[in-house]
Structure formats: structure tokens, C-alpha cells
Protein backbone atom coordinates (compact mmCIF):
# COMPACT_ATOMS: atom_id res chain seq x y z
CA UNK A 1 14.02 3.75 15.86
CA UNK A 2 17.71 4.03 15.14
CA UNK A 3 19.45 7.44 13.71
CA UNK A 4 20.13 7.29 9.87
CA UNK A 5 23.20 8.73 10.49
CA UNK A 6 24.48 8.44 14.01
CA UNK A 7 27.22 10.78 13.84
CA UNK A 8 25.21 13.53 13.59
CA UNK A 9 23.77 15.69 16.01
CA UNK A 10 20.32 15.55 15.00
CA UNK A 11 20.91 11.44 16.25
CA UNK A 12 20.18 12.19 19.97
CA UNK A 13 16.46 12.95 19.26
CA UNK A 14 15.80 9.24 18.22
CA UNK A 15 15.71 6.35 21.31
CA UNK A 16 16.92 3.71 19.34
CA UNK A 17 14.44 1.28 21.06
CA UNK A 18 13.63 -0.44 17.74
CA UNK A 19 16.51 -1.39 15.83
CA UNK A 20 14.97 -0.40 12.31
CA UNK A 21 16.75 3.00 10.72
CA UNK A 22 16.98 3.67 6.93
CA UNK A 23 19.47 2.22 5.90
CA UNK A 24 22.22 3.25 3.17
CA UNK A 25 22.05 1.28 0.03
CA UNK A 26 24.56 -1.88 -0.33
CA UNK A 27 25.44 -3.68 -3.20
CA UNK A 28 27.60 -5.88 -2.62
CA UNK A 29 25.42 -9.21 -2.24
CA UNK A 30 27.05 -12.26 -3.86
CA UNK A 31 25.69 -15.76 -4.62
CA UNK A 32 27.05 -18.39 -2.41
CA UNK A 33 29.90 -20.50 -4.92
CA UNK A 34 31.28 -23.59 -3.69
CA UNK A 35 34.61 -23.23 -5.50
CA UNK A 36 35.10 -19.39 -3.97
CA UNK A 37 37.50 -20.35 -1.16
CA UNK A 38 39.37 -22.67 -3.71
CA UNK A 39 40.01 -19.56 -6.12
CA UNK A 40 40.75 -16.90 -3.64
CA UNK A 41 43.53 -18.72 -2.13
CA UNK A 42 45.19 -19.50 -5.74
CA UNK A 43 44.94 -15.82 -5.98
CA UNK A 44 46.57 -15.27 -2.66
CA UNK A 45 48.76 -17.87 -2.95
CA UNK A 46 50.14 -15.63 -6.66
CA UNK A 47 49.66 -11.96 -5.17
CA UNK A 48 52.48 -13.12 -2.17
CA UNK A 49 54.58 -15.08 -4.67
CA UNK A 50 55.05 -12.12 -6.63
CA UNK A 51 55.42 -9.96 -3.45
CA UNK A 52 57.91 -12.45 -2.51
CA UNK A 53 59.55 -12.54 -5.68
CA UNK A 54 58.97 -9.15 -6.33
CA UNK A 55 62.51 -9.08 -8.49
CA UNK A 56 61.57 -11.86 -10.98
CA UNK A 57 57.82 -11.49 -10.61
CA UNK A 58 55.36 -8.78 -11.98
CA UNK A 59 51.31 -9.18 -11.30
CA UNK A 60 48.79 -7.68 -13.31
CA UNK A 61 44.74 -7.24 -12.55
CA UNK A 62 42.73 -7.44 -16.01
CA UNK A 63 39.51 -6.44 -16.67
CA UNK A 64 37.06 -4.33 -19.27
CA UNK A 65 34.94 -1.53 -17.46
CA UNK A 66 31.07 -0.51 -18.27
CA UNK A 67 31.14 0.08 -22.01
CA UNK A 68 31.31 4.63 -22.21
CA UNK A 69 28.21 5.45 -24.09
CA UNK A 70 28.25 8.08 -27.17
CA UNK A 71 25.87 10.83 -28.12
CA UNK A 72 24.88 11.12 -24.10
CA UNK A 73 26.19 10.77 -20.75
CA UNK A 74 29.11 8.47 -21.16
CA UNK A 75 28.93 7.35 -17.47
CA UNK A 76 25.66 7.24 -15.68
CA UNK A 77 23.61 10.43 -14.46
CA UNK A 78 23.47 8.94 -11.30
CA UNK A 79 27.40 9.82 -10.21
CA UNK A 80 27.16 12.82 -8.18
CA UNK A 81 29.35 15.75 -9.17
CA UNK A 82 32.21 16.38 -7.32
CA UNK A 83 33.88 19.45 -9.35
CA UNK A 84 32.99 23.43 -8.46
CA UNK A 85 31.77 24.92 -11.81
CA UNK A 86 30.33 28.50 -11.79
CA UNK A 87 26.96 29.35 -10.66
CA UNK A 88 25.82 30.20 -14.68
CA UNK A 89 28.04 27.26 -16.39
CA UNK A 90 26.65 24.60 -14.26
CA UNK A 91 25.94 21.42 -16.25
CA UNK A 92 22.42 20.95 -17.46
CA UNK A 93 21.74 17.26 -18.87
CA UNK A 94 18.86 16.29 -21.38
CA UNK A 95 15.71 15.71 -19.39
CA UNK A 96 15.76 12.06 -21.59
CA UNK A 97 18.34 9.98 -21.86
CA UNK A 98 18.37 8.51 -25.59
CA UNK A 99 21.57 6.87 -26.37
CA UNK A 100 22.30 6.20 -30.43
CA UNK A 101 22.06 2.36 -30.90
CA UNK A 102 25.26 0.74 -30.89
CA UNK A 103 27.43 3.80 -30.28
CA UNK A 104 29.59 2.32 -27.65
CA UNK A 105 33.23 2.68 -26.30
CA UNK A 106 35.01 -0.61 -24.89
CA UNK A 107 37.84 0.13 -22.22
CA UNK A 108 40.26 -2.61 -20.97
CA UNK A 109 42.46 -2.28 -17.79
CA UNK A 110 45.38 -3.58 -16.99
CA UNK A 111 46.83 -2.63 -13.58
CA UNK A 112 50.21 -3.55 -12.35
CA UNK A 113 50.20 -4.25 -8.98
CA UNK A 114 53.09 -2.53 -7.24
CA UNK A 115 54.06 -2.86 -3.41
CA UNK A 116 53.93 -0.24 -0.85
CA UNK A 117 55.44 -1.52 1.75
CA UNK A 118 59.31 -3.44 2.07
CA UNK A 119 60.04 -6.94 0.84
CA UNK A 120 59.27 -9.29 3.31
CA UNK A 121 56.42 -7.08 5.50
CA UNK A 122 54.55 -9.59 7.28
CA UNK A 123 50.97 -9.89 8.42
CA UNK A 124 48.62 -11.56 10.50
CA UNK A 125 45.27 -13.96 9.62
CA UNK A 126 41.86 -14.16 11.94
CA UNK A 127 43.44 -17.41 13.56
CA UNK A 128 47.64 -16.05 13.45
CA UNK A 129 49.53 -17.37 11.06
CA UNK A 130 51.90 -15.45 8.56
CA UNK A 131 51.29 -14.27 5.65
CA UNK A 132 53.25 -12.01 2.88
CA UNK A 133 51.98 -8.07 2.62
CA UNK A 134 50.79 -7.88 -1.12
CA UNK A 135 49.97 -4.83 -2.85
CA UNK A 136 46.05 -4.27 -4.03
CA UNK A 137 47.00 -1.12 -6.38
CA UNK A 138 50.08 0.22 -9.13
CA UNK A 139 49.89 2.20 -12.30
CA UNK A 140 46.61 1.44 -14.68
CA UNK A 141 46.49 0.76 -18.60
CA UNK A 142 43.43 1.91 -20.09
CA UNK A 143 42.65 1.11 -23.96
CA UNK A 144 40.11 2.37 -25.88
CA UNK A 145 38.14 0.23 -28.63
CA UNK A 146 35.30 1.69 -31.04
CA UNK A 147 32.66 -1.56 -30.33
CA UNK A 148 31.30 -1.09 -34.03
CA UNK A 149 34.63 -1.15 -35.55
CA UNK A 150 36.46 -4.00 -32.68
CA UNK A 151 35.15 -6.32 -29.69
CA UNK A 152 37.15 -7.22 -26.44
CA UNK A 153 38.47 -10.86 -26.88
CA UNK A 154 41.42 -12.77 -25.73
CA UNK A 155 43.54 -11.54 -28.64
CA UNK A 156 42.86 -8.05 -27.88
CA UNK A 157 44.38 -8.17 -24.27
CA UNK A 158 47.39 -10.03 -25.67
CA UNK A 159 47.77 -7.19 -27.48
CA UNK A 160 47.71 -4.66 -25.02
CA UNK A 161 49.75 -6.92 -22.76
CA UNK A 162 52.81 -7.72 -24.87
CA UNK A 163 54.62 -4.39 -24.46
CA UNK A 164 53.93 -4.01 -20.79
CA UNK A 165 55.28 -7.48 -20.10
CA UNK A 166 58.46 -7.02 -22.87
CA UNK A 167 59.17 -4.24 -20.96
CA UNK A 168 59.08 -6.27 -17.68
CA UNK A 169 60.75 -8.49 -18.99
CA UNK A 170 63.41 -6.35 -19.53
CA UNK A 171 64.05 -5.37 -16.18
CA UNK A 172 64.48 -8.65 -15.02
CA UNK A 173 60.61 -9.66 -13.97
CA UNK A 174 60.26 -12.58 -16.85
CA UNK A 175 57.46 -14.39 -13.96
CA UNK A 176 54.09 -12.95 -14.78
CA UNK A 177 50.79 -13.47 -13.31
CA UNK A 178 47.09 -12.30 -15.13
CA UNK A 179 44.35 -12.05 -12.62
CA UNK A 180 41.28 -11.62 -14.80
CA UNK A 181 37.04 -12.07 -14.40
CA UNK A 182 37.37 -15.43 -15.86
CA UNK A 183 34.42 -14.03 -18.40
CA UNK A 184 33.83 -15.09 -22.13
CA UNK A 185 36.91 -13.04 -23.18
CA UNK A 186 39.48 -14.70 -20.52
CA UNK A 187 37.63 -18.44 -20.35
CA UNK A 188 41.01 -20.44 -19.07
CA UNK A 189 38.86 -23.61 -20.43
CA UNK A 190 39.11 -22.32 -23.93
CA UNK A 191 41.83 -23.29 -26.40
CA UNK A 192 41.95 -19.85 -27.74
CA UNK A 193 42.80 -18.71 -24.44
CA UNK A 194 45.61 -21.32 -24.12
CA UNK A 195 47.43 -20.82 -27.20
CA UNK A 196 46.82 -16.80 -26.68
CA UNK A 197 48.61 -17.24 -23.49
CA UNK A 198 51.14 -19.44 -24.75
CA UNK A 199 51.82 -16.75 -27.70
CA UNK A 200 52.25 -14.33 -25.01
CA UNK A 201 54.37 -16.12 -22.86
CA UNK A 202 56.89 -17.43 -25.59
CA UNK A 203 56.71 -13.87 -27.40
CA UNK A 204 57.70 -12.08 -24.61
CA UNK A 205 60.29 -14.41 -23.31
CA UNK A 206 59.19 -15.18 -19.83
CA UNK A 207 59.85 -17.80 -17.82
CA UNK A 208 57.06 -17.99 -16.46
CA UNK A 209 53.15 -16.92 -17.05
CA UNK A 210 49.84 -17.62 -15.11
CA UNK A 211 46.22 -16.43 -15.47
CA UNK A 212 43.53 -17.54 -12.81
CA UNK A 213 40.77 -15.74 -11.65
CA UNK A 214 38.16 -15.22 -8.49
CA UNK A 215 35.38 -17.59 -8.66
CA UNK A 216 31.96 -16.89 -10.91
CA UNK A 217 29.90 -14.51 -9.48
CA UNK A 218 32.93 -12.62 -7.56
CA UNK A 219 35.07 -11.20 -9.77
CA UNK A 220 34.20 -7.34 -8.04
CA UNK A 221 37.07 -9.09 -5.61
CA UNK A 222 39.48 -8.42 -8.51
CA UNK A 223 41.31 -5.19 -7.68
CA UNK A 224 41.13 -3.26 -10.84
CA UNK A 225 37.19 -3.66 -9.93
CA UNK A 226 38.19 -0.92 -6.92
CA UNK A 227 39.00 1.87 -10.01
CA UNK A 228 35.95 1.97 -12.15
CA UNK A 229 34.07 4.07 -10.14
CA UNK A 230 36.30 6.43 -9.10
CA UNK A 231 37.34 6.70 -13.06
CA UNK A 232 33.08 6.85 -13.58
CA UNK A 233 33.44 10.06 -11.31
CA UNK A 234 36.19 11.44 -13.55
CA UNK A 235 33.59 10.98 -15.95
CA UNK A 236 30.67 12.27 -14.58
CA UNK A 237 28.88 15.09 -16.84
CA UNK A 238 30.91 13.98 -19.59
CA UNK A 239 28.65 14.10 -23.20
CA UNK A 240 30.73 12.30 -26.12
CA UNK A 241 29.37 13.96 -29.46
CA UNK A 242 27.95 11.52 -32.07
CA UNK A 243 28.33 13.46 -34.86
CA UNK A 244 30.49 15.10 -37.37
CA UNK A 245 31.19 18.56 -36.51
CA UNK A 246 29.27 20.75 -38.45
CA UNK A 247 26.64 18.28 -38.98
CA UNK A 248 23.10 17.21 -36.92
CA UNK A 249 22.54 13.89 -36.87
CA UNK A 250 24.98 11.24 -36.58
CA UNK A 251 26.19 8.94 -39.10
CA UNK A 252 24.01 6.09 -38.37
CA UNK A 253 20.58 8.29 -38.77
CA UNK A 254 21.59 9.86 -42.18
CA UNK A 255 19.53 7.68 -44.81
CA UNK A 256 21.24 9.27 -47.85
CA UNK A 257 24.77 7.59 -46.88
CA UNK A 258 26.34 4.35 -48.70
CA UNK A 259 28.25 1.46 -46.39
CA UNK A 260 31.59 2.84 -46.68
CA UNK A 261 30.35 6.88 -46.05
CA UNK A 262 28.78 5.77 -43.03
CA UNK A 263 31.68 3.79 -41.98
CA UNK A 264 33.89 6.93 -42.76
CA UNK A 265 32.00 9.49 -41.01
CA UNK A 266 31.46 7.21 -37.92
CA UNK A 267 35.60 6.69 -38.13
CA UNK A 268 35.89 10.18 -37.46
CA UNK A 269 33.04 10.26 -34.52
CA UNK A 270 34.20 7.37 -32.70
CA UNK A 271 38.52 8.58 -33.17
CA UNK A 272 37.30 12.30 -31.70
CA UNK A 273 35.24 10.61 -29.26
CA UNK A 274 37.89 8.00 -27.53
CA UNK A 275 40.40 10.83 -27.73
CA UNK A 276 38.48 13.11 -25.57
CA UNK A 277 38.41 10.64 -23.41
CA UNK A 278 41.83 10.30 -23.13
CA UNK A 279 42.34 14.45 -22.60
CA UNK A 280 39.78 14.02 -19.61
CA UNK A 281 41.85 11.13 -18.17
CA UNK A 282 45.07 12.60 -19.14
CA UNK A 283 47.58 12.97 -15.74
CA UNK A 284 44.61 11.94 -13.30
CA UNK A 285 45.94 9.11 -10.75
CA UNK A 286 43.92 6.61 -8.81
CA UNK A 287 45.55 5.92 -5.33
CA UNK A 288 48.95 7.93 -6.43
CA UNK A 289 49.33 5.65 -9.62
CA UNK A 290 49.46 7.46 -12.79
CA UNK A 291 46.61 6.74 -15.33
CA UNK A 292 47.54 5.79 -18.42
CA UNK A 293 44.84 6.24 -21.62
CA UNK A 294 45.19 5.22 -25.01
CA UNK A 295 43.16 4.02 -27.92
CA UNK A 296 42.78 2.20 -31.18
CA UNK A 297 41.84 4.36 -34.24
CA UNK A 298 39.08 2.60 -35.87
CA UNK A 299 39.72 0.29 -38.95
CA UNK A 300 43.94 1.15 -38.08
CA UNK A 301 45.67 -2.02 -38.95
CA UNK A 302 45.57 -4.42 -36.21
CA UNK A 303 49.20 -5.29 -34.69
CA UNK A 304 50.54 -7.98 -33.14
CA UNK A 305 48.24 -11.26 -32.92
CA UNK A 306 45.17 -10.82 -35.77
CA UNK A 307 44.07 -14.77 -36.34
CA UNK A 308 41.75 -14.68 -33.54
CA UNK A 309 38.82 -15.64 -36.01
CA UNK A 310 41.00 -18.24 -37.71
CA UNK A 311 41.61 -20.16 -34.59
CA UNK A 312 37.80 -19.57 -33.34
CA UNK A 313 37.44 -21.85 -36.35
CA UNK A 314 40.14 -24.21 -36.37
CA UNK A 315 39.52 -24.85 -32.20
CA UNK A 316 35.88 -24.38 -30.95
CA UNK A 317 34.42 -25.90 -34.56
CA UNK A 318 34.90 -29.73 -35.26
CA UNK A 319 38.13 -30.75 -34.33
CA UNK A 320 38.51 -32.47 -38.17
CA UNK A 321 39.11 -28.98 -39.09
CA UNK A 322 42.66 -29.15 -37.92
CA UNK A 323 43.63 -31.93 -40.21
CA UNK A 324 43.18 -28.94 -43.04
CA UNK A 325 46.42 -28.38 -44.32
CA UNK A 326 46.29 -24.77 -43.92
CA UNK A 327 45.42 -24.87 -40.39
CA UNK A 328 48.49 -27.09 -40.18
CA UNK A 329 50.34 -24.67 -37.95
CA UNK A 330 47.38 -23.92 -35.63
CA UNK A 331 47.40 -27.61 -34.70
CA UNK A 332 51.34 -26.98 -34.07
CA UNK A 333 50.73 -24.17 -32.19
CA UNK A 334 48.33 -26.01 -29.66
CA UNK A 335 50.40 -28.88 -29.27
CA UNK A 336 53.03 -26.34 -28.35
CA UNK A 337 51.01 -24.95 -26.06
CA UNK A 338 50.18 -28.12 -24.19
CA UNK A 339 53.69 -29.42 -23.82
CA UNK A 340 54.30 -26.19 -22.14
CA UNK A 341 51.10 -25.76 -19.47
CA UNK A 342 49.50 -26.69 -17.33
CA UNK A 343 45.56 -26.35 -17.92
CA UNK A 344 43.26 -26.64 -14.28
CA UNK A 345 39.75 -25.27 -13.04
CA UNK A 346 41.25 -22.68 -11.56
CA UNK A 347 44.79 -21.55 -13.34
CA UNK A 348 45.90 -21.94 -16.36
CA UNK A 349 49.81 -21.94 -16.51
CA UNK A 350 53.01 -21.91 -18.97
CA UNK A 351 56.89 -22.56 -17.36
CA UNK A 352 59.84 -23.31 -19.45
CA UNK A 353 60.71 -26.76 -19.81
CA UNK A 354 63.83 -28.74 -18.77
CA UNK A 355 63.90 -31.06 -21.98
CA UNK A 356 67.07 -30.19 -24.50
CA UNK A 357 64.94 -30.58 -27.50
CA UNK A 358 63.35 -28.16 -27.11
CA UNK A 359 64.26 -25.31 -29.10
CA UNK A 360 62.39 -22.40 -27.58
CA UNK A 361 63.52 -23.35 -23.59
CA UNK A 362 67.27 -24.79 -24.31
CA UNK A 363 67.82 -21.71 -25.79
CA UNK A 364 66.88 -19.09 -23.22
CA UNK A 365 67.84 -20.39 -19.88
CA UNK A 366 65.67 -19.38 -16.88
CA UNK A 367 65.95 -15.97 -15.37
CA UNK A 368 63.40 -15.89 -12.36
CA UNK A 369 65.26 -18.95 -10.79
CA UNK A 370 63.56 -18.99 -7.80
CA UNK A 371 59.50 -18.76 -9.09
CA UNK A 372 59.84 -21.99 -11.40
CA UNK A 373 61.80 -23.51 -9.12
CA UNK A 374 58.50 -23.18 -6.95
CA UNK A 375 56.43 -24.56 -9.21
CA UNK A 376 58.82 -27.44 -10.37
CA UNK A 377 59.20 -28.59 -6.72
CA UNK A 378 55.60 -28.76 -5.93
CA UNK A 379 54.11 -30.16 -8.34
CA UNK A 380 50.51 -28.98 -6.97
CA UNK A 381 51.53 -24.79 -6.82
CA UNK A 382 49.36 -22.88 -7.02
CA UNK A 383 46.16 -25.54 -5.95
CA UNK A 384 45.66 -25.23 -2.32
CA UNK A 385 46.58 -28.00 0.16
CA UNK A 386 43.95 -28.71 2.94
CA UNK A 387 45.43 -27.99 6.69
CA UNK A 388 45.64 -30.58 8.38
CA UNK A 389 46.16 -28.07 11.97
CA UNK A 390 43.45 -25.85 11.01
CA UNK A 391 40.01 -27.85 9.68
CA UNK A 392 38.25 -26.03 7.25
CA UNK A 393 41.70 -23.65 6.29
CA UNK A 394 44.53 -24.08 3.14
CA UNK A 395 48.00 -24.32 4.20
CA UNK A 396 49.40 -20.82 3.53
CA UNK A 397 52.24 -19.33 0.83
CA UNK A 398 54.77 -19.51 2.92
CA UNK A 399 54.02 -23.18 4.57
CA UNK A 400 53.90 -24.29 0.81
CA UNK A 401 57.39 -22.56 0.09
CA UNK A 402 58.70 -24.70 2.97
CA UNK A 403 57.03 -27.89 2.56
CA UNK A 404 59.24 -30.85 2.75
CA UNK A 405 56.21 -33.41 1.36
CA UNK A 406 56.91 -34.22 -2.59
CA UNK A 407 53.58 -33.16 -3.91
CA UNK A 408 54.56 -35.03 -7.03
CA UNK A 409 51.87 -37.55 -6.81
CA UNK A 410 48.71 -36.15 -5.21
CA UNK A 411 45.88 -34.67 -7.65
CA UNK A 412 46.42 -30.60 -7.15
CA UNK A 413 42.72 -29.94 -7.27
CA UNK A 414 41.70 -31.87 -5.28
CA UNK A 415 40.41 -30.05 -2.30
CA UNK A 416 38.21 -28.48 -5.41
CA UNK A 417 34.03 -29.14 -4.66
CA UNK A 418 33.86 -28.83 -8.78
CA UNK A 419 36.59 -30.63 -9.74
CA UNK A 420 35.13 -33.78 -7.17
CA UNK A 421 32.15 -33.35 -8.60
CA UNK A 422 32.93 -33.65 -12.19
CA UNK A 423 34.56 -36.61 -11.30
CA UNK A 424 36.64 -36.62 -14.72
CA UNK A 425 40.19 -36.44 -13.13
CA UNK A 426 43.05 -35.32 -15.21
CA UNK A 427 44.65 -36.35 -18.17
CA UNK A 428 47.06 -39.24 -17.68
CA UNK A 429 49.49 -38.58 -20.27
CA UNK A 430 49.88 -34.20 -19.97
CA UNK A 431 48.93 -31.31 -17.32
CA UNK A 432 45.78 -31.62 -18.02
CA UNK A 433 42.32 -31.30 -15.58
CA UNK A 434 39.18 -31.76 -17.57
CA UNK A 435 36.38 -29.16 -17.24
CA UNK A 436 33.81 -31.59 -19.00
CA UNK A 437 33.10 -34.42 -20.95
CA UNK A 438 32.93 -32.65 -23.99
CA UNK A 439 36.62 -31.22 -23.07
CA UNK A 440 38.05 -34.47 -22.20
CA UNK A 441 36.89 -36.07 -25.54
CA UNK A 442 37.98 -33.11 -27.85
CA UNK A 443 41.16 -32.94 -26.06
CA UNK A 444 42.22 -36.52 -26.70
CA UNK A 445 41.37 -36.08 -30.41
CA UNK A 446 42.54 -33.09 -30.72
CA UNK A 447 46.23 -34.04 -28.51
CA UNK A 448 46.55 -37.40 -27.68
CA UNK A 449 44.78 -39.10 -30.80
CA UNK A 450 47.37 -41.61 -31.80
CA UNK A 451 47.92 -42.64 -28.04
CA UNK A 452 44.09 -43.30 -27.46
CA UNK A 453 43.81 -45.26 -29.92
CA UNK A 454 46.88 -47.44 -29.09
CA UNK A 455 45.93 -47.94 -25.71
CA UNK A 456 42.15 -48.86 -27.16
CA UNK A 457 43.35 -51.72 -28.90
């Protein structure tokens, strides 16, 4: 048989007649998805743009990592240590691993990609064409949540998003791009992601703002993926305390406590807990980027966008609910939103409009000139367009940034194997692709009511 490890000098006493070794473990099998060579070349097609653009465009990679367990390991036992401790303070784990139910620490990532290499660097596909260098690292945002006290949802991550991309925004880079898991949290079908994103985009006054994602079943292509585990190593031996210092059980196993002393005591577990985690983290890079933790103190008053279970209501509930005169600005909000994007299968996006009524776009003229220009040119940016030289290939960024064809009037998804198969074709009267039947029907009541019914009759 073959030599486990060939590089070794103990290799030379196997023949390698039969080509069977034992092999090193691999996980990185993926189910076979129609759609995946639709999404990764949207991605692609963003990661150059912004490397092209890299004054008016800023790209971030979003996504939550394994939830850091309290009362025991936080990261698996099975990371190998990589630190030098001495011979008599070696670390000695519990010989069972019994975590306390529900004692569990959410962190969401945000990394901002940032290029290595000069503007313009070219490189090479498998069959030769050009294509823009793009950088697959940057600096990484790390928030902590307590899960009993908060949950990851799209409100959250507009949260944690709106200084970063103020402070973009600031420097000139009002074109933004969100590259996410496309998971519960981030659905681009949802309305509450819409109208998050649109809050986003308009409170943060870009130009410009686009969230797609890898296709189901492939989201370890995203790149903050590439940082968990070497953060999990950081981790490694790492035992979060569930209880109140001076005390032996933790709050949730003391049967003498009321709601609220619980609550308290598991406020000060949970606030001691995520800021250890911090001090661990604290000045440790990941490819020469600077890691940046922080957290939420548990039952702190929520800033910035705190309606998410108001709109959850109003938007995935019947869509009568909207004609409730309190929700009245919800339903103004959405119809906001759709004026402004435009919703596919694969991207969901917001650009400034041209139209003088507007109050919001007349009023801050366009700063990344050049991005929406893209987009307003070709209609079909960021959907890929099939090549017609290379069968079975998309036309690359930089053929689309020199296309002379007016894309104006061909479907942008089209080259899509879901979007064909739905068979439910876009909306005729907004930017609009429909993910279902359910979707198209709630989004004509819910947008286009009045016009439906007009063209019924």
C-alpha cells in the first residue's frame, strides 16, 4: 500500500503497489446545487467591482460562528493545543463534558475585505481570460450576544453594521456590498430583510448597497468561514464560568430564586463571561488583520433599529395587518424600500434613484459615480450573462464593464436553473423576481394592490 505520509522517511518501506493508504480526514464534501455557478459569479462579479472601485466601494463578509458554550469548553475538546504551558500547569479538562442547558454565547463577524495587492493587479482563469485580483481577507468585527437574553436576526447585523459603514461612508466608500450565508437571519426573500437593508442603506447615506450570498449548501465558500477555526484555536482550553463568583451552582440550577433573581444573577454570568472572551481575543490578528471583539451587556437598551418583532408581524403575518393604522408607517417603509431595489434569487439591491421627487435621492447627489453608473447602464449587473465564446462559462467583470449590448430588456436571471424552473418571471410593474407563488401573490397585495385590480377589470 501507499505511505500515510509520503514525506517522511519511514515512506520508503511501503511499495505502493496498491493504491489504498490511510487517508487524512476531509470535510469538505458539498451537495451538488444547480444554482452554485449562478451565485459564485454574482459574488465574483461584486468582490472585483469593489476591487475595481476600491475608492467608492467597501465589501464586507457576514456571518455568525459556532455558538461559545458556558460552564465548559467554549470551543470543542477536539482543537489541539498549540500554546507551551508548564509541565505542572498543563490544562486538565473534565473527563465529561456537561454543558448547562441554554448557556450559550452568539458571535457575529463582519470582515472587511481589504486588498493586498495594487489597483488594477490582474489575473488569469483555467481557459485565459482576465480577471480583477480581489482580496479574500481585512480587519474582523466580532460581537458578542448572551442567546438567553438576545438572538442573531437581521436587525441585529444592521446594528453592528451601521457604524462600520457610516464610517465608510465617510471616507468616501458610500458603495457597499454584504456577502452573507443566505441563512434564516439574512433570507434576501424576506421583507424584513428588505426594509432592514433599505434602513441601512438610507441611514447610512450610501449610494449604493448589495447583499447576495453563495448558493445553499456552500456558504463555507464565504471568506469569513476561513477565520472560525483559527479563532476556535485561540479558544482552545478556554472554560467560561457559569456561575456567580463565590457561589456553586449557576443561576439556572438554584431552585430558591424568583424570575427576575435568576435573570439578575445570570446578567452578571453571561457580562463576565463574553468579556473574557474579549481579553482572550484582545490584539490577536488573523492573516495580519487586527481582531476586533466586543459585546452586548445583557438586557442594555437596544440601539439603533429595535422593531424587528413589530415588522415580523406586520410582514410575514396576513398582509391585512398593514391596513392597521398603527402599522401605517411599516407599510411606508416597504413601499420605500421597493421603489428603491431591486429584489432577485440571488441579490438583493438598493441604488439611489434619478427621479426629483424624491426627497431622500434629490437631496444627496451620488458620490461613487462610477459603481451606479454600472448598475444603471446594465440593467442585468450583477446576474451573469451566458458566453457566447466559451459554452458552459459567464462573461466576466470586466467584459460586462465594457459591454456595448443595452441589457435593458433581457430578464437578468435568466441563465438561473431556479429561476427557469419556477417559471414565475418578474414583476411587470417594479424590480421585482418572484421566489414563489406565495411571494408573487403577497407582493401584489401587499405593493401593487390598486394596479392589480385595475388591470383585472
Amino acid at each position: 500500500m501507499k505511505a500515510p505520509h509520503e514525506g517522511r522517511f519511514a515512506s520508503k518501506r511501503y511499495e505502493g503497489l496498491i493504491d489504498a493508504k490511510i487517508p487524512s480526514k476531509r470535510n469538505d464534501f458539498r451537495e451538488e446545487n444547480r444554482d452554485d455557478h449562478f451565485h459564485r459569479a454574482v459574488v465574483k462579479y461584486m468582490r472585483e467591482m469593489c476591487s475595481h472601485f476600491q475608492s467608492e466601494c467597501v465589501v464586507y463578509s457576514c456571518d455568525n460562528m459556532n455558538k461559545l458554550k458556558v460552564g465548559t469548553l467554549a470551543v470543542s475538546g477536539y482543537h489541539q493545543l498549540n500554546r507551551i504551558y508548564p509541565s505542572e500547569d498543563r490544562p486538565n479538562y473534565s473527563d465529561h463534558d456537561f454543558p448547562t442547558p441554554g448557556y450559550l454565547i452568539i458571535p457575529s463577524g463582519y470582515m472587511k475585505l481589504e486588498p493586498k495587492v495594487e489597483k488594477g493587479t490582474i489575473t488569469k482563469d483555467s481557459i485565459g481570460r482576465d480577471h480583477i485580483e480581489y482580496p479574500v481577507t481585512g480587519p474582523l468585527n466580532i460581537v458578542l450576544r448572551a442567546q438567553p437574553f438576545a438572538k442573531a436576526t437581521i436587525e441585529t447585523h444592521m446594528n453592528d453594521l451601521k457604524p462600520l459603514l457610516k464610517s465608510d461612508a465617510s471616507r468616501g466608500q458610500s458603495f457597499a456590498v454584504l456577502i452573507a450565508d443566505g441563512g434564516p437571519d439574512w433570507n434576501i426573500t424576506s421583507p424584513l430583510t428588505q426594509i432592514a437593508c433599505m434602513r441601512l442603506w438610507k441611514d447610512c447615506g450610501l449610494d449604493g448597497l448589495v447583499l447576495t450570498s453563495f448558493s445553499a449548501g456552500n456558504s463555507a465558500m464565504n471568506p469569513i468561514e476561513h477565520a472560525w477555526a483559527p479563532i476556535s484555536k485561540l479558544l482552545t482550553g478556554v472554560t467560561l464560568p457559569d456561575k456567580v463568583p463565590g457561589e456553586s451552582l449557576p443561576p439556572c440550577k438554584q431552585r430558591n430564586l424568583s424570575e427576575d433573581e435568576r435573570k439578575a444573577k445570570e446578567e452578571i454570568v453571561f457580562n463576565e463571561a463574553m468579556g473574557r472572551v474579549c481579553q482572550y481575543l484582545h490584539g490577536k490578528q488573523f492573516d495580519g488583520h487586527d481582531i476586533n471583539c466586543s459585546y452586548v451587556k445583557c438586557n442594555a437598551p437596544q440601539s439603533g433599529y429595535k422593531d424587528h418583532e413589530e415588522l415580523r408581524q406586520a410582514l410575514v403575518g396576513p398582509v391585512g395587518n398593514l391596513e392597521n393604522h398603527r402599522l401605517h408607517n411599516i407599510r411606508n417603509d416597504y413601499t420605500f424600500a421597493v421603489k428603491h431595489m431591486d429584489r432577485r434569487l440571488a441579490s438583493l439591491t438598493f441604488l439611489k434613484c434619478k427621479e426629483r421627487t424624491c426627497e431622500h435621492c434629490s437631496l444627496q447627489p451620488v458620490k461613487s459615480v462610477k459603481s451606479v453608473e454600472l448598475f444603471r447602464t446594465q440593467a442585468t449587473f450583477p446576474s451573469p450573462l451566458a458566453c457566447k465564446e466559451f459554452d458552459g462559462h459567464f462573461i466576466t467583470f470586466l467584459e460586462y464593464l465594457n459591454l456595448n449590448q443595452n441589457t435593458v430588456d433581457l430578464d437578468p436571471e435568466i441563465a438561473m436553473p431556479k429561476y427557469n424552473n419556477l417559471k414565475l418571471g418578474r414583476c411587470e410593474f417594479c424590480a421585482y423576481s418572484f421566489a414563489s407563488k406565495a411571494d408573487l401573490e403577497r407582493h401584489k397585495k401587499l405593493v401593487h394592490s390598486k394596479r392589480w385590480q385595475y388591470k383585472k377589470k
